[in-house]
PDB file of N, CA and C in Angstrom:
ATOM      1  N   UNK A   1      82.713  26.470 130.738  1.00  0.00           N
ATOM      2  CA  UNK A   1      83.601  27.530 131.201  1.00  0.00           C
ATOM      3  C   UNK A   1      83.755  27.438 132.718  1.00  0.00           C
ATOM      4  N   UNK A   2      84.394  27.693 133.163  1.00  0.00           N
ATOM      5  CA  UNK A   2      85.660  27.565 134.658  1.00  0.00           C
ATOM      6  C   UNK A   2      84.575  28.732 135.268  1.00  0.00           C
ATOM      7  N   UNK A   3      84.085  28.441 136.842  1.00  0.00           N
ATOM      8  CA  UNK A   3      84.187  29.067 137.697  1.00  0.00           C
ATOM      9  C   UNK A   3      85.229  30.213 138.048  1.00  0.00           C
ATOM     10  N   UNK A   4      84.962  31.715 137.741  1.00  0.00           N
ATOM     11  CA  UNK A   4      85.670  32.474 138.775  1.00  0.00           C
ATOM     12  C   UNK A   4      85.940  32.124 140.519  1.00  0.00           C
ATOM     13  N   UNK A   5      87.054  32.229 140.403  1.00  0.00           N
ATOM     14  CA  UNK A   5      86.872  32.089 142.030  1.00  0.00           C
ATOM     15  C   UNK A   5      87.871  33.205 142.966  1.00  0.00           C
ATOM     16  N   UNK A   6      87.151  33.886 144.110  1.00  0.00           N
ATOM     17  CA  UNK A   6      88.082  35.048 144.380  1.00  0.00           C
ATOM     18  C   UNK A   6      88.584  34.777 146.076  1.00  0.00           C
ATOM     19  N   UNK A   7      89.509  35.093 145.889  1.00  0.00           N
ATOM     20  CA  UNK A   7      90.194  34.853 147.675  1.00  0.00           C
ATOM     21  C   UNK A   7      89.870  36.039 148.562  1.00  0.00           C
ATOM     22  N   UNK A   8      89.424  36.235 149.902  1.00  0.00           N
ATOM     23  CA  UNK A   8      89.533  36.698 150.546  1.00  0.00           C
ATOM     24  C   UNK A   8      89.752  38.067 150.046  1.00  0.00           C
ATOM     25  N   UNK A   9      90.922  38.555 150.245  1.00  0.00           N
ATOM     26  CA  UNK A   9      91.384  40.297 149.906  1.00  0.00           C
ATOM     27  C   UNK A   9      90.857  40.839 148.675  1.00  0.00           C
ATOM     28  N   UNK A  10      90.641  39.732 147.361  1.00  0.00           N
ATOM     29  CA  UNK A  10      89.507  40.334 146.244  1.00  0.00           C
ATOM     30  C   UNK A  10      88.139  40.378 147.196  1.00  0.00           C
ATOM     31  N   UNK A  11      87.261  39.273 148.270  1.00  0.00           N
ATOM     32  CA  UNK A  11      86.463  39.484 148.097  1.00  0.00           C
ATOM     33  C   UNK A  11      86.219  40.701 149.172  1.00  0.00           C
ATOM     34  N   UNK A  12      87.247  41.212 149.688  1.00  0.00           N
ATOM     35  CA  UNK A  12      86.951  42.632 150.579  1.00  0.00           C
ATOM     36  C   UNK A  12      86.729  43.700 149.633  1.00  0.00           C
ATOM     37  N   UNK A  13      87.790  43.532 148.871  1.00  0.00           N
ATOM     38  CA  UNK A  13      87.682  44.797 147.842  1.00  0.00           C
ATOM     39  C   UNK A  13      86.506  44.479 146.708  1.00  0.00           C
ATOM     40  N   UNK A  14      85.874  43.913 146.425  1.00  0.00           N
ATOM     41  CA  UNK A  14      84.642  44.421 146.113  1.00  0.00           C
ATOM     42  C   UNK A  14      83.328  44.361 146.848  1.00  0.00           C
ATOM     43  N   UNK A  15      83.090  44.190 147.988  1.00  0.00           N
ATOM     44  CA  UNK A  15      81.874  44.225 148.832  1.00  0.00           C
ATOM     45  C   UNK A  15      82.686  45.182 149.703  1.00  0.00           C
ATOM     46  N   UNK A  16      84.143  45.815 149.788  1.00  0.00           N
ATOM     47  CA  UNK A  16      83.885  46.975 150.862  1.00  0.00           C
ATOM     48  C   UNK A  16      83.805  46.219 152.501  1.00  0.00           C
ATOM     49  N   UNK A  17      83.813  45.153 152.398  1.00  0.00           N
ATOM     50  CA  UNK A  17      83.515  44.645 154.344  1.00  0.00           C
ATOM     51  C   UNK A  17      85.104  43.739 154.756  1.00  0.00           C
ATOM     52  N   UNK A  18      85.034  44.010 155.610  1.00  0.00           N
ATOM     53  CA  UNK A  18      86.311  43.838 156.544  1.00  0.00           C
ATOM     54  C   UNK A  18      86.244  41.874 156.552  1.00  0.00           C
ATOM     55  N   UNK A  19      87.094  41.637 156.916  1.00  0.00           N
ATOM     56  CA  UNK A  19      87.501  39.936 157.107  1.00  0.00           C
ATOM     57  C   UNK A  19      86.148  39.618 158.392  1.00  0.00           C
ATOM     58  N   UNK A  20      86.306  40.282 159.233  1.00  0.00           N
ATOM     59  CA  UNK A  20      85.455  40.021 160.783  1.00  0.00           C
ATOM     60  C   UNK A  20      83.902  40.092 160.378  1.00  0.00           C
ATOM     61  N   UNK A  21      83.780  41.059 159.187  1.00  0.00           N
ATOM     62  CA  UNK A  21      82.356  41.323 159.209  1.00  0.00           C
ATOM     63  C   UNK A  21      81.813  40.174 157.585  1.00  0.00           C
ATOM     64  N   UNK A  22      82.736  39.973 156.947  1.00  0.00           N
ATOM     65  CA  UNK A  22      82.167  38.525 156.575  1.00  0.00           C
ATOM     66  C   UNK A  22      82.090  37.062 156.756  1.00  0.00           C
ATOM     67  N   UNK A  23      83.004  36.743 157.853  1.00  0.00           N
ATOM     68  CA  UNK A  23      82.825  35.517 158.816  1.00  0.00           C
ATOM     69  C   UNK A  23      81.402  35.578 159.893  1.00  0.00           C
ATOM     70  N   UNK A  24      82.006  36.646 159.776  1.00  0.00           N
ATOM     71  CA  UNK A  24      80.462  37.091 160.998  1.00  0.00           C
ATOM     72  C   UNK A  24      78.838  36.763 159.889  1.00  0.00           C
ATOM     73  N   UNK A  25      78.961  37.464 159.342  1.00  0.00           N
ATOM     74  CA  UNK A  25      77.569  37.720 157.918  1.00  0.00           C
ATOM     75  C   UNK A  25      77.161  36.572 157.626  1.00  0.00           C
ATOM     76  N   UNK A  26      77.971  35.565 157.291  1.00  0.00           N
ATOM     77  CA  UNK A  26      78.047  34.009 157.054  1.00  0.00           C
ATOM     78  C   UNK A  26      77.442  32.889 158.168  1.00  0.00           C
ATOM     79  N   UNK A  27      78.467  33.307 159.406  1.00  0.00           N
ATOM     80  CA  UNK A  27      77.237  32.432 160.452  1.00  0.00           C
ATOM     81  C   UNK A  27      75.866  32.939 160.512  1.00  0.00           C
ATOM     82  N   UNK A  28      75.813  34.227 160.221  1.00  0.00           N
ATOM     83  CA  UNK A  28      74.224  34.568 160.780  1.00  0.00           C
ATOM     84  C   UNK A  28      73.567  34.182 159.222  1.00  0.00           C
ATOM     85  N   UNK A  29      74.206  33.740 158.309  1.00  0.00           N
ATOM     86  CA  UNK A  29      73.513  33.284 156.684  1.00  0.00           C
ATOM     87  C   UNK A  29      73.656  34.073 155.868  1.00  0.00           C
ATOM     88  N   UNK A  30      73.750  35.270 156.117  1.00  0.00           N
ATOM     89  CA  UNK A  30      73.696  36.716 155.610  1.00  0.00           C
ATOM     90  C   UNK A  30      74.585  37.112 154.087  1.00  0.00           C
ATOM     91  N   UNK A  31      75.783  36.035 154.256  1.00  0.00           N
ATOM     92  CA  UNK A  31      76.854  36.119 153.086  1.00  0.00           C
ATOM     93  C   UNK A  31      77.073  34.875 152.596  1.00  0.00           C
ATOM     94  N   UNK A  32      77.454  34.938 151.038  1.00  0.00           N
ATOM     95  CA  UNK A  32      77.897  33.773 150.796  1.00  0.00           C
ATOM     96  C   UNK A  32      79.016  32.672 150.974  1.00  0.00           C
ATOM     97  N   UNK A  33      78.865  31.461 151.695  1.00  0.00           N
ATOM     98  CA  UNK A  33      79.845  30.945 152.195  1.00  0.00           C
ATOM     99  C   UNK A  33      80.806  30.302 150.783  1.00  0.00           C
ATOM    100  N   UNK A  34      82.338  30.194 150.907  1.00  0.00           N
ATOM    101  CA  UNK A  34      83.242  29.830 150.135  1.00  0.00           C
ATOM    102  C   UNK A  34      83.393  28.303 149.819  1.00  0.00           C
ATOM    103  N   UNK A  35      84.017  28.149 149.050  1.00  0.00           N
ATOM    104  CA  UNK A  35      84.143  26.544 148.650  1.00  0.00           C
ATOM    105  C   UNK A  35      85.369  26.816 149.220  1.00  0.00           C
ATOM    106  N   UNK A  36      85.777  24.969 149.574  1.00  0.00           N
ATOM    107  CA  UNK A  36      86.937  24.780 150.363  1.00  0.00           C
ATOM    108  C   UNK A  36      87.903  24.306 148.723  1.00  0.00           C
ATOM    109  N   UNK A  37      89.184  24.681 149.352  1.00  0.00           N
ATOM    110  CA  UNK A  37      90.234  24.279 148.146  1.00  0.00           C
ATOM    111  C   UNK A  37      91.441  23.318 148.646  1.00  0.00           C
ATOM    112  N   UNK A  38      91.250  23.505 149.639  1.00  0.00           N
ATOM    113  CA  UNK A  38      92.507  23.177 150.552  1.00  0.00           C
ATOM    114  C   UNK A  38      92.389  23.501 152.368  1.00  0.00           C
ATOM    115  N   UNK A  39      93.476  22.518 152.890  1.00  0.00           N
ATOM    116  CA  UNK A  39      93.470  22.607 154.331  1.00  0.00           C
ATOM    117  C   UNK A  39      93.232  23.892 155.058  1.00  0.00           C
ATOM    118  N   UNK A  40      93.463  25.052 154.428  1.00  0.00           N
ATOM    119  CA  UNK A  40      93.386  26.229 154.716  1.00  0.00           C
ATOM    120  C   UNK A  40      93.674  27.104 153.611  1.00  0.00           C
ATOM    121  N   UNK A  41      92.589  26.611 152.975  1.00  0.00           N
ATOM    122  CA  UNK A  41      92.439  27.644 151.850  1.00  0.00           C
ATOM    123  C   UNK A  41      90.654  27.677 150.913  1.00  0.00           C
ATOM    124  N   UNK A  42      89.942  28.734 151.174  1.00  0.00           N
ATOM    125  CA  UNK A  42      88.682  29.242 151.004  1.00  0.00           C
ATOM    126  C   UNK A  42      89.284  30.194 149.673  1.00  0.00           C
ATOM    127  N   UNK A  43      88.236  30.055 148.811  1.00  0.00           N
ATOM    128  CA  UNK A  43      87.503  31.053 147.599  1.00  0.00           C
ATOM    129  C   UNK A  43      86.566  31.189 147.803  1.00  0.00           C
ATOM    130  N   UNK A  44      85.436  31.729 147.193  1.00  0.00           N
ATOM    131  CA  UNK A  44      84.110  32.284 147.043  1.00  0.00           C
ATOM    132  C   UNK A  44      83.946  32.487 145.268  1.00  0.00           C
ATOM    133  N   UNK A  45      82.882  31.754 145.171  1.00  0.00           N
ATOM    134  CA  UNK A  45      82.671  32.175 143.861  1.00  0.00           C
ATOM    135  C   UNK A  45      81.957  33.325 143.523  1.00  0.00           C
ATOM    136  N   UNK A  46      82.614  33.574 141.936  1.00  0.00           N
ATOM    137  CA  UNK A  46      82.447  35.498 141.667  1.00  0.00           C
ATOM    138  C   UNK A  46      81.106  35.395 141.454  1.00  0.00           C
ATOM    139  N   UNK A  47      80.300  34.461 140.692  1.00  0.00           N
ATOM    140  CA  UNK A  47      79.092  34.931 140.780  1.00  0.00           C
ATOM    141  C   UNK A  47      77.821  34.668 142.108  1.00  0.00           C
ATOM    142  N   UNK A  48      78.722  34.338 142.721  1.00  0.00           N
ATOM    143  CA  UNK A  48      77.709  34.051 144.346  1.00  0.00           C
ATOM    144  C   UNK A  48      77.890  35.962 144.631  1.00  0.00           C
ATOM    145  N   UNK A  49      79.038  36.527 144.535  1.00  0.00           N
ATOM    146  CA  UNK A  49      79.589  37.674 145.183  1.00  0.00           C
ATOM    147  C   UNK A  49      79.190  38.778 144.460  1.00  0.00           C
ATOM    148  N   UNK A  50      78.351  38.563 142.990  1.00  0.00           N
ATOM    149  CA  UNK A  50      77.814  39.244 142.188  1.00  0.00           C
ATOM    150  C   UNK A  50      76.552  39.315 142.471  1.00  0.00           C
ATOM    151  N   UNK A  51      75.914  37.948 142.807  1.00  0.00           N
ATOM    152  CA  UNK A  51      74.468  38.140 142.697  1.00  0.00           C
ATOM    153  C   UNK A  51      74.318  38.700 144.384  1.00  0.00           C
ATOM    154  N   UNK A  52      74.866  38.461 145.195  1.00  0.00           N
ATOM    155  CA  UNK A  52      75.176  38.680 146.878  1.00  0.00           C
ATOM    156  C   UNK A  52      74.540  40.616 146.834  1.00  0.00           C
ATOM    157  N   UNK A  53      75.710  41.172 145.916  1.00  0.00           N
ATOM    158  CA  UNK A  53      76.302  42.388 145.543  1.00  0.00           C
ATOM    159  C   UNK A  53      74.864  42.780 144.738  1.00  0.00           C
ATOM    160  N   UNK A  54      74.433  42.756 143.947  1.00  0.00           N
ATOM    161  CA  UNK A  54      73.304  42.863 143.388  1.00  0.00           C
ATOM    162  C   UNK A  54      71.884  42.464 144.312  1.00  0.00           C
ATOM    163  N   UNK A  55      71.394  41.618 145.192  1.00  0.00           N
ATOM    164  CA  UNK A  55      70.886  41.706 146.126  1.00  0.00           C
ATOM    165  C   UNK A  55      70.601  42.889 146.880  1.00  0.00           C
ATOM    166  N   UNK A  56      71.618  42.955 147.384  1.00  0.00           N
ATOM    167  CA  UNK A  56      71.613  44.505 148.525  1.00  0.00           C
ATOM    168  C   UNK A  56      71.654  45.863 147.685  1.00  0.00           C
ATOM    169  N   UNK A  57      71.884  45.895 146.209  1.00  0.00           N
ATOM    170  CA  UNK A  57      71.835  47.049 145.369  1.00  0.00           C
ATOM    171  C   UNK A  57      69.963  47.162 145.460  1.00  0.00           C
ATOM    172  N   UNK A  58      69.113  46.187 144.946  1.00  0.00           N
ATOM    173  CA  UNK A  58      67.981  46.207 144.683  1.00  0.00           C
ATOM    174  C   UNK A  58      67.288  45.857 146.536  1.00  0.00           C
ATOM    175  N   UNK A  59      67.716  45.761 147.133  1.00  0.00           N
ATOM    176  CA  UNK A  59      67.285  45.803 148.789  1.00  0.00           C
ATOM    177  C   UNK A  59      67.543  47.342 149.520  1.00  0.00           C
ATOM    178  N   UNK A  60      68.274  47.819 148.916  1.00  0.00           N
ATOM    179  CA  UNK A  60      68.828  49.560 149.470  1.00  0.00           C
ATOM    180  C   UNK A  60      67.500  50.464 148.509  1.00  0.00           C
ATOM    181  N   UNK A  61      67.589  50.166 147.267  1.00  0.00           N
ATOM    182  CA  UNK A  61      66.793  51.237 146.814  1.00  0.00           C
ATOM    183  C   UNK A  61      65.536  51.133 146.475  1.00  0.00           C
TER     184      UNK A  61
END
């Protein structure tokens, strides 16, 4: 089965963080970095952004 893969504006809308604050998150290691697709074109896979997302659920409480 096929990799989900989500662009940018999906992956704001489900982690809630701005474009600046996941480029940023990423150099410091903090987020998961995207697979390249093209000359200028990044995805992120859904389950990097799930388990990412699940991380900080069980790190908050």
């Amino acid at each position: 089965m096929a990799e989900t893969l989500l662009r940018r504006p999906a992956v704001e809308a489900r982690t809630g963080l701005s474009r600046s604050t996941i480029y940023e998150w990423m150099k410091r290691g903090e987020f998961p970095h995207p697979v390249t697709l093209g000359a200028r074109i990044v995805a992120w896979r859904e389950s990097d952004i799930a388990a990412w997302l699940e991380s900080r659920e069980t790190r908050v409480a």
